[in-house]
Protein backbone atom coordinates (compact mmCIF):
# COMPACT_ATOMS: atom_id res chain seq x y z
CA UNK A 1 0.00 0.00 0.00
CA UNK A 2 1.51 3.38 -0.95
CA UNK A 3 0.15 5.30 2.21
CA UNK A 4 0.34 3.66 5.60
CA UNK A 5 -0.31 4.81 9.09
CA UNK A 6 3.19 5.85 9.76
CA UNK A 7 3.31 8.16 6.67
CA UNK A 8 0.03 9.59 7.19
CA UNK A 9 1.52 10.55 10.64
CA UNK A 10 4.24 12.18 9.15
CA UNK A 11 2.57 14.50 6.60
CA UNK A 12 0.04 15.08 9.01
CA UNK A 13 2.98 15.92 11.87
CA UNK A 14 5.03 18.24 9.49
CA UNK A 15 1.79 20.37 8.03
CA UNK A 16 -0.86 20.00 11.10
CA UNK A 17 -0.31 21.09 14.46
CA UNK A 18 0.67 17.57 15.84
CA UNK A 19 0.31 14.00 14.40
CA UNK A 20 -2.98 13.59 15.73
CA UNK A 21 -4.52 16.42 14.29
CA UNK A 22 -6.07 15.04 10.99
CA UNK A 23 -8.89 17.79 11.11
CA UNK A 24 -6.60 20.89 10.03
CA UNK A 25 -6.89 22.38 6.67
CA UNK A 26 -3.24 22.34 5.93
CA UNK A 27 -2.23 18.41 7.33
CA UNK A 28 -5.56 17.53 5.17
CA UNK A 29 -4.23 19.61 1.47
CA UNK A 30 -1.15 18.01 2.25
CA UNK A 31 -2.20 14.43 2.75
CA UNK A 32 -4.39 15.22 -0.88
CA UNK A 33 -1.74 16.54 -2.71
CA UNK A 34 0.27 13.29 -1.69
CA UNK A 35 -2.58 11.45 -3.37
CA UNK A 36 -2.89 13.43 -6.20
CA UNK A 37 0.88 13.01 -6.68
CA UNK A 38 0.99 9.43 -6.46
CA UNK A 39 -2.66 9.35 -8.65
CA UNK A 40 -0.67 11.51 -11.28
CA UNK A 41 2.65 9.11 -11.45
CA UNK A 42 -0.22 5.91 -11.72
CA UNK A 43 -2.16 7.36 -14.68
CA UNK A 44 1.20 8.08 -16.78
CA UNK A 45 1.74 4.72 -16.62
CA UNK A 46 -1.99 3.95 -16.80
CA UNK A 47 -3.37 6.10 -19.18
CA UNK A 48 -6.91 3.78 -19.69
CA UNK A 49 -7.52 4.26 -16.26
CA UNK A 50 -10.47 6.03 -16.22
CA UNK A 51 -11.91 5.41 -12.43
CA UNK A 52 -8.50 6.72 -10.87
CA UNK A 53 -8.87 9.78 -13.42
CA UNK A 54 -12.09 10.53 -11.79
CA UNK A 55 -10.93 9.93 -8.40
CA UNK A 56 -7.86 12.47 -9.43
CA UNK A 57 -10.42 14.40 -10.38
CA UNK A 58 -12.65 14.56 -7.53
CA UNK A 59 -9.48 15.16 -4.93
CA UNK A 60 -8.50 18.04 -6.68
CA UNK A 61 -11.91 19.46 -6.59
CA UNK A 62 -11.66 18.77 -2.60
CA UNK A 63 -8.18 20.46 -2.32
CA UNK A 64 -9.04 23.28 -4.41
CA UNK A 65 -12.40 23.66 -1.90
CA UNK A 66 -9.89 23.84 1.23
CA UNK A 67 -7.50 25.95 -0.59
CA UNK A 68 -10.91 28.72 -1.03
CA UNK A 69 -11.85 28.05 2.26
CA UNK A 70 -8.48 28.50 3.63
CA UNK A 71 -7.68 31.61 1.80
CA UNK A 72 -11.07 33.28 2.78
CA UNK A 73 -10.28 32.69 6.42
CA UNK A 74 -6.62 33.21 7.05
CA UNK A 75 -5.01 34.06 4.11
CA UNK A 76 -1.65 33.72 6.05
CA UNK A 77 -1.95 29.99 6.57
CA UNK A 78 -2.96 29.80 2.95
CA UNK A 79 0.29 31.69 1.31
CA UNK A 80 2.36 29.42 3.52
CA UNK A 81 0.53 26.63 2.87
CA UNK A 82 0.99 27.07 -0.90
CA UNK A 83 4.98 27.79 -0.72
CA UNK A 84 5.31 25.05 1.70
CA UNK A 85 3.58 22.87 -0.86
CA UNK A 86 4.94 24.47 -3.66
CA UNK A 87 1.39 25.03 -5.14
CA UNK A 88 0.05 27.40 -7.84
CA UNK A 89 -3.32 28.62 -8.90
C-alpha cells in the first residue's frame, strides 16, 4: 500500500499542528496533494484508467475547496501553505 499509518503521521505531523490532528486544513491539502501526486505518477503509466482519473479528479476538486476556504479565512496559513507545498493557482 503506498500510504500507511506511519506516513500519514508524518505529513500530518510536518503540516498540522501535531500527528494527531487530521482535522486541520493544511495536514488535510497536504495528505491530498500526496494522493494526487501518487494518482498523477499511476495514470502516466496507466493512461486507460479512467476510475482513478475521476478519483484524481474529484481530490483536486476537494483540495481546491480547502484551498478557497483557507484563503477566505486566514489568508496567512494559505500563502504558507501554498509555498510550503509548492502550489500554484
Amino acid at each position: 500500500m503506498y500510504l500507511t499509518k506511519e506516513k500519514k503521521a508524518e505529513i500530518f505531523a510536518k503540516h498540522g499542528k501535531s500527528a494527531t490532528d487530521t482535522g486541520s486544513p493544511e495536514g488535510q491539502i497536504a495528505l491530498f496533494t500526496y494522493r494526487i501526486n501518487h494518482l498523477t505518477e499511476h495514470l502516466k503509466n496507466n493512461r486507460k484508467d479512467f476510475n482513478t482519473e475521476r478519483s484524481l479528479v474529484k481530490l483536486v476538486g476537494k483540495r481546491r475547496n480547502l484551498l478557497d476556504y483557507l484563503m477566505k479565512n486566514d489568508i496567512e496559513r494559505y500563502r504558507a501553505i501554498i509555498k510550503e507545498l509548492g502550489l500554484r493557482k
